[in-house]
C-alpha atoms as a PDB file:
ATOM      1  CA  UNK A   1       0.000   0.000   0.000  1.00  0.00           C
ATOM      2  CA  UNK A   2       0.955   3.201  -0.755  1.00  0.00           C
ATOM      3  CA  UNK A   3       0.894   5.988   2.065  1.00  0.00           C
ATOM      4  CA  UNK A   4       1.683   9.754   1.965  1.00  0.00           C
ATOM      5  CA  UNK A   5       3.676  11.561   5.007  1.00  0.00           C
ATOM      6  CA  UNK A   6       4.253  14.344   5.917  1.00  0.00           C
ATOM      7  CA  UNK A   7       8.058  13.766   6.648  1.00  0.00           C
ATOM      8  CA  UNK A   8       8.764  10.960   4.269  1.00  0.00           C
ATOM      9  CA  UNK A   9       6.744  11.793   1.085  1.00  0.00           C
ATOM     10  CA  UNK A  10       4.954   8.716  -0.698  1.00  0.00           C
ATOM     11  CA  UNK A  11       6.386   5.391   0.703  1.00  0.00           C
ATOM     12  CA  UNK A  12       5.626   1.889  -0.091  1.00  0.00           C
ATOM     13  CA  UNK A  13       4.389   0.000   2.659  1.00  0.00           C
ATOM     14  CA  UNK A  14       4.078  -3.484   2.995  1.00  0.00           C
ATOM     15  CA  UNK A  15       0.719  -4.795   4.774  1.00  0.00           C
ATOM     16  CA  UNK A  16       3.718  -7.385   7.079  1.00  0.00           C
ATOM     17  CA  UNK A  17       5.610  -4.115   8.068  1.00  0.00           C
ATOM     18  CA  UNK A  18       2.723  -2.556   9.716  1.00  0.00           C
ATOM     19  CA  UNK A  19       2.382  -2.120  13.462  1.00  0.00           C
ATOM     20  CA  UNK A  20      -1.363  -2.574  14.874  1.00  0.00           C
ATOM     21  CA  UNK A  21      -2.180   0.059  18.482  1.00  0.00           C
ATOM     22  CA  UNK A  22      -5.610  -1.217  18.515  1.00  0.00           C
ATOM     23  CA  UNK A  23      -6.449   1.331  21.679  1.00  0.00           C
ATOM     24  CA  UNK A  24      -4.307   3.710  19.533  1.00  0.00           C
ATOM     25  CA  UNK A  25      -1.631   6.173  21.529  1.00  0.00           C
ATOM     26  CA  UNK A  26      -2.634   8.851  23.996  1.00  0.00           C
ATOM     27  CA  UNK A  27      -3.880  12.471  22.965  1.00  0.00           C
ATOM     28  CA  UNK A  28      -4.264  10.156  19.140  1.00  0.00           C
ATOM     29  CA  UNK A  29      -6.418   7.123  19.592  1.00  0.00           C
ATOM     30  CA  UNK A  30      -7.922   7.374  16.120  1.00  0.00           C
ATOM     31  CA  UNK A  31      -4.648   6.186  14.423  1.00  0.00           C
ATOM     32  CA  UNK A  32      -4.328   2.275  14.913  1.00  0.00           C
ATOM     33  CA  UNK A  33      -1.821   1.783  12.002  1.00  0.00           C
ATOM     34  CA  UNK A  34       1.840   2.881  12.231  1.00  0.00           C
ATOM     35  CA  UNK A  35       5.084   1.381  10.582  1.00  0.00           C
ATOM     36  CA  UNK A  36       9.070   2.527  11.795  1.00  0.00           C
ATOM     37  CA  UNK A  37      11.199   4.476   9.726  1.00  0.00           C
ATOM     38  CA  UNK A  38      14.903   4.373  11.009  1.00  0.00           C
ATOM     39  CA  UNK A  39      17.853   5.612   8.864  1.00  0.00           C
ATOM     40  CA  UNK A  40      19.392   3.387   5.768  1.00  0.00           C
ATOM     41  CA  UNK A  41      22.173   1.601   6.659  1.00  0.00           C
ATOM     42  CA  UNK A  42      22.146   1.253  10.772  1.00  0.00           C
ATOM     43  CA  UNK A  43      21.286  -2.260  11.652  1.00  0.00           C
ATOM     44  CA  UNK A  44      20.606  -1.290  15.067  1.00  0.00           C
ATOM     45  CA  UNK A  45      19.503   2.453  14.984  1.00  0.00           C
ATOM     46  CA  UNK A  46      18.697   4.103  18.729  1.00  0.00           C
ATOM     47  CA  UNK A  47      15.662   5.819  17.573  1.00  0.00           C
ATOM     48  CA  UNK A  48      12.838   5.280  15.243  1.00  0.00           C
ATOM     49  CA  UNK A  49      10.275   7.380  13.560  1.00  0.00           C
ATOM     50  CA  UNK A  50       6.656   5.828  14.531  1.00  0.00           C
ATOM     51  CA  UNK A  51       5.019   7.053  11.502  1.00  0.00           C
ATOM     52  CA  UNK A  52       1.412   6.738  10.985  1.00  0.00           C
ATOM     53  CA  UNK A  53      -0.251   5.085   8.655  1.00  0.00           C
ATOM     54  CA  UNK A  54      -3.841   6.594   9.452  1.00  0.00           C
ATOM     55  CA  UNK A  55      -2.596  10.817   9.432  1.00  0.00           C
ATOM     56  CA  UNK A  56       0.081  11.353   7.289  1.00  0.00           C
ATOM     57  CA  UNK A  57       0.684  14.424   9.537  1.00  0.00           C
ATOM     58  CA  UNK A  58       1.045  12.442  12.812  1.00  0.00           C
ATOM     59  CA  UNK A  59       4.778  10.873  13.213  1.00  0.00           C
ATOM     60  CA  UNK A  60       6.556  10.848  17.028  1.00  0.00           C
ATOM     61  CA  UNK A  61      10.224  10.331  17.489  1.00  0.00           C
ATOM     62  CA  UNK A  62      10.564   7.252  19.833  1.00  0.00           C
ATOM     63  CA  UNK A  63      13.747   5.815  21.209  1.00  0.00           C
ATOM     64  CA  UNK A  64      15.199   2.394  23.060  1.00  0.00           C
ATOM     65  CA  UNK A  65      15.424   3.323  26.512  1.00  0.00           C
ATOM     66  CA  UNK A  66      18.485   1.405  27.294  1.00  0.00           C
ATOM     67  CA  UNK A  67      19.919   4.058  25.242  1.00  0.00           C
ATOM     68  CA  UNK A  68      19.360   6.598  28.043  1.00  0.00           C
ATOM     69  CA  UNK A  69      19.760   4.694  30.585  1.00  0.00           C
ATOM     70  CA  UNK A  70      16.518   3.508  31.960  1.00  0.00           C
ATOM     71  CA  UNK A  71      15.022   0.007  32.471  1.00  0.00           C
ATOM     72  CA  UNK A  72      11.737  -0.896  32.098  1.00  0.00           C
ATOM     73  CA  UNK A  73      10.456  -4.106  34.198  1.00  0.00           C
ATOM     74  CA  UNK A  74       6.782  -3.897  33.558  1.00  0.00           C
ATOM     75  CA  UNK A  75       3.948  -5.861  34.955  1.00  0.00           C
ATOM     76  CA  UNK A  76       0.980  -5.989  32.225  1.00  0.00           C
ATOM     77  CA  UNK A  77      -2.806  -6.625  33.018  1.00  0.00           C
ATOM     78  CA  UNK A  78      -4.438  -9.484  31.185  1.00  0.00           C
ATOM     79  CA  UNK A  79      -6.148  -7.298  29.149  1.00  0.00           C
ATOM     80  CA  UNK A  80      -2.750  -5.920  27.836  1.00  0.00           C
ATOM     81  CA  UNK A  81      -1.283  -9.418  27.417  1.00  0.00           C
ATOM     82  CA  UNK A  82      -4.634 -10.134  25.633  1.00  0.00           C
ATOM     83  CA  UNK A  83      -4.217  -6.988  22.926  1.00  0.00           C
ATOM     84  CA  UNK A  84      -0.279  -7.974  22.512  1.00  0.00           C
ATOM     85  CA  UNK A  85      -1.211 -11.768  21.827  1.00  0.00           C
ATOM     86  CA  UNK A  86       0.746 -13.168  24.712  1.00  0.00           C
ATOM     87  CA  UNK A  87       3.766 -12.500  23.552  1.00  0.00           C
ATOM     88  CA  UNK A  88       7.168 -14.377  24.707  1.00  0.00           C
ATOM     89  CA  UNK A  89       9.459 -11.972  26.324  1.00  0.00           C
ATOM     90  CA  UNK A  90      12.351 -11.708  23.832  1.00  0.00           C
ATOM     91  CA  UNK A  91       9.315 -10.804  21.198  1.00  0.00           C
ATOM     92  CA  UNK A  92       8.616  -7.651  23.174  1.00  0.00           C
ATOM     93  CA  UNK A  93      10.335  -4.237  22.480  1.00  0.00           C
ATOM     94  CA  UNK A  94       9.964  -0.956  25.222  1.00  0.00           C
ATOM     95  CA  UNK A  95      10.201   2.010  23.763  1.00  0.00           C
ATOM     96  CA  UNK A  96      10.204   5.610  24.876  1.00  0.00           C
ATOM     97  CA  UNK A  97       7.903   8.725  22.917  1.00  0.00           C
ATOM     98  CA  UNK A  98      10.275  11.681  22.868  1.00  0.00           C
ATOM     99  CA  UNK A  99       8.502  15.202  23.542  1.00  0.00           C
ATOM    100  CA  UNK A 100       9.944  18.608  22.802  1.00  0.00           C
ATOM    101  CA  UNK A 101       9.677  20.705  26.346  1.00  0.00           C
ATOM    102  CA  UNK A 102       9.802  24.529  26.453  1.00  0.00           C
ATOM    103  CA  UNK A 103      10.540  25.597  29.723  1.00  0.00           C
ATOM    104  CA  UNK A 104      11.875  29.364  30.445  1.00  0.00           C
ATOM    105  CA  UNK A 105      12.392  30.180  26.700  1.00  0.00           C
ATOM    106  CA  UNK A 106      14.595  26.976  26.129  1.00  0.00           C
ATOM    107  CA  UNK A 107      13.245  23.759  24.324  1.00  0.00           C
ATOM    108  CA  UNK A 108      14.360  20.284  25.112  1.00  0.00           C
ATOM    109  CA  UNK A 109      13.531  16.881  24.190  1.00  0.00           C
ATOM    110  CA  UNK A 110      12.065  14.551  27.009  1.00  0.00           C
ATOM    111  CA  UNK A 111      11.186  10.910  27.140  1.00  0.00           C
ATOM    112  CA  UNK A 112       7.535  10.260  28.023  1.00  0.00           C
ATOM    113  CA  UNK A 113       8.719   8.111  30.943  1.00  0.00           C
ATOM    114  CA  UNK A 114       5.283   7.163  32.240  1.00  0.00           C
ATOM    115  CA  UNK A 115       3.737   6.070  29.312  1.00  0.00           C
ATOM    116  CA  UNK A 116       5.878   3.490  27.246  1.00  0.00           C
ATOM    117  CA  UNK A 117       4.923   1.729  24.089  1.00  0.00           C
ATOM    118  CA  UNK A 118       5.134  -2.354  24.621  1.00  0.00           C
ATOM    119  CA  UNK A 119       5.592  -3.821  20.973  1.00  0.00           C
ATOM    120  CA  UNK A 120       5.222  -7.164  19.930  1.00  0.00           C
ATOM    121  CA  UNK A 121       7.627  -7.219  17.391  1.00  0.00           C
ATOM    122  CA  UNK A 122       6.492 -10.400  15.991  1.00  0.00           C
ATOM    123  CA  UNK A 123       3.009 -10.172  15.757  1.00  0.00           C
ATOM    124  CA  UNK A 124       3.128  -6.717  15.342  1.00  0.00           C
ATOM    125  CA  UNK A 125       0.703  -4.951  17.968  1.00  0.00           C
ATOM    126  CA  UNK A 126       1.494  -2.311  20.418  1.00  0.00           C
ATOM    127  CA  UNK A 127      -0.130  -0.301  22.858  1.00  0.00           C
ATOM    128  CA  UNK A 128       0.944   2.505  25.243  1.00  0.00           C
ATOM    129  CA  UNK A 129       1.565   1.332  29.479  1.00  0.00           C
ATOM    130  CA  UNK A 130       0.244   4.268  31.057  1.00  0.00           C
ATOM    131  CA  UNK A 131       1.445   4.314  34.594  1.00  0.00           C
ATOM    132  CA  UNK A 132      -0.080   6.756  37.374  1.00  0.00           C
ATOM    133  CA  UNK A 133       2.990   6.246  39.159  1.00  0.00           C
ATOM    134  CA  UNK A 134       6.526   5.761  38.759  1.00  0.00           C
ATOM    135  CA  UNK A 135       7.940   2.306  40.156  1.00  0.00           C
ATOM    136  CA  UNK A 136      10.555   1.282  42.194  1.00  0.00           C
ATOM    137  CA  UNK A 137      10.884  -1.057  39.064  1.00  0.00           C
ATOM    138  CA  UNK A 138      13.205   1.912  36.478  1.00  0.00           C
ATOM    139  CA  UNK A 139      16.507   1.741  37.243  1.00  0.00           C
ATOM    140  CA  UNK A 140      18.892   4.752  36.170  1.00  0.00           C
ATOM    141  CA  UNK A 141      21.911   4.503  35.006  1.00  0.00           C
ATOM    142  CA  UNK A 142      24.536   6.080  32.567  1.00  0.00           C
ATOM    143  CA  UNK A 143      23.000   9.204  32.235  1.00  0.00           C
ATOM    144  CA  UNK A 144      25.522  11.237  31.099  1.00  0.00           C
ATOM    145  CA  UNK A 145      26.061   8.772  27.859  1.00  0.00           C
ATOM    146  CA  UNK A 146      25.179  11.254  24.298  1.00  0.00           C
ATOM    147  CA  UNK A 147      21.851   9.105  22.306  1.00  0.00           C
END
């Protein structure tokens, strides 16, 4: 299928490639259909592009938190193994939404820490862990390292 972005132009995308978020993401629950867009040639690129496939307008930067330092060990709900297909753990990716912050006339970029994506990778559904609180469970470490 062919899709046009915003960022990307026209791109060819395979029905495989695509990444289901049947509940959709916070603040954009009508889009359900994104794909990844990393740069040609890494293998093992630290961020992504989560483009989607429903608003050609709508892409979000998102990024491997062990790239920043942080841990996830998450606890999901039977309804969230249920949407992810009861995944086996080395099939499931945590990523991080990245967020551009002004605060006193000076912009930053800011992982969403309370609200990672949990990916299947291969089945290919996602959703968004919202967590009212922050867990004993994140660890912190390197945080001086450059993404």
């Amino acid at each position: 299928m062919k899709v046009e972005t915003y960022l990307f132009g026209a791109v060819e995308v395979s029905p495989e490639k695509v990444i289901a978020f049947p509940n959709g993401l916070v603040g954009f629950e009508q889009n359900k259909r994104f794909m990844l867009v990393h740069e040609e040639g890494n293998a093992q690129p630290s961020s992504y592009t989560l483009q989607s496939l429903d608003d050609p307008a709508l892409a979000l930067q998102i990024v491997d938190p062990v790239t920043l330092g942080f841990n996830y060990e998450l606890a999901l709900s039977d309804a969230e193994t249920a949407i992810l297909q009861s995944p086996a753990a080395e099939d499931v990716a945590v990523m991080q939404v990245l967020f551009k912050q002004e605060e006193g006339g000076k912009a930053a970029i800011i992982p969403s820490l309370r609200a990672p994506l949990v990916i299947n990778t291969k089945a290919r559904v996602g959703l968004q862990k919202v967590m009212e609180q922050m867990s004993q469970n994140i660890t912190l470490s390197n945080l001086a390292s450059t993404v």
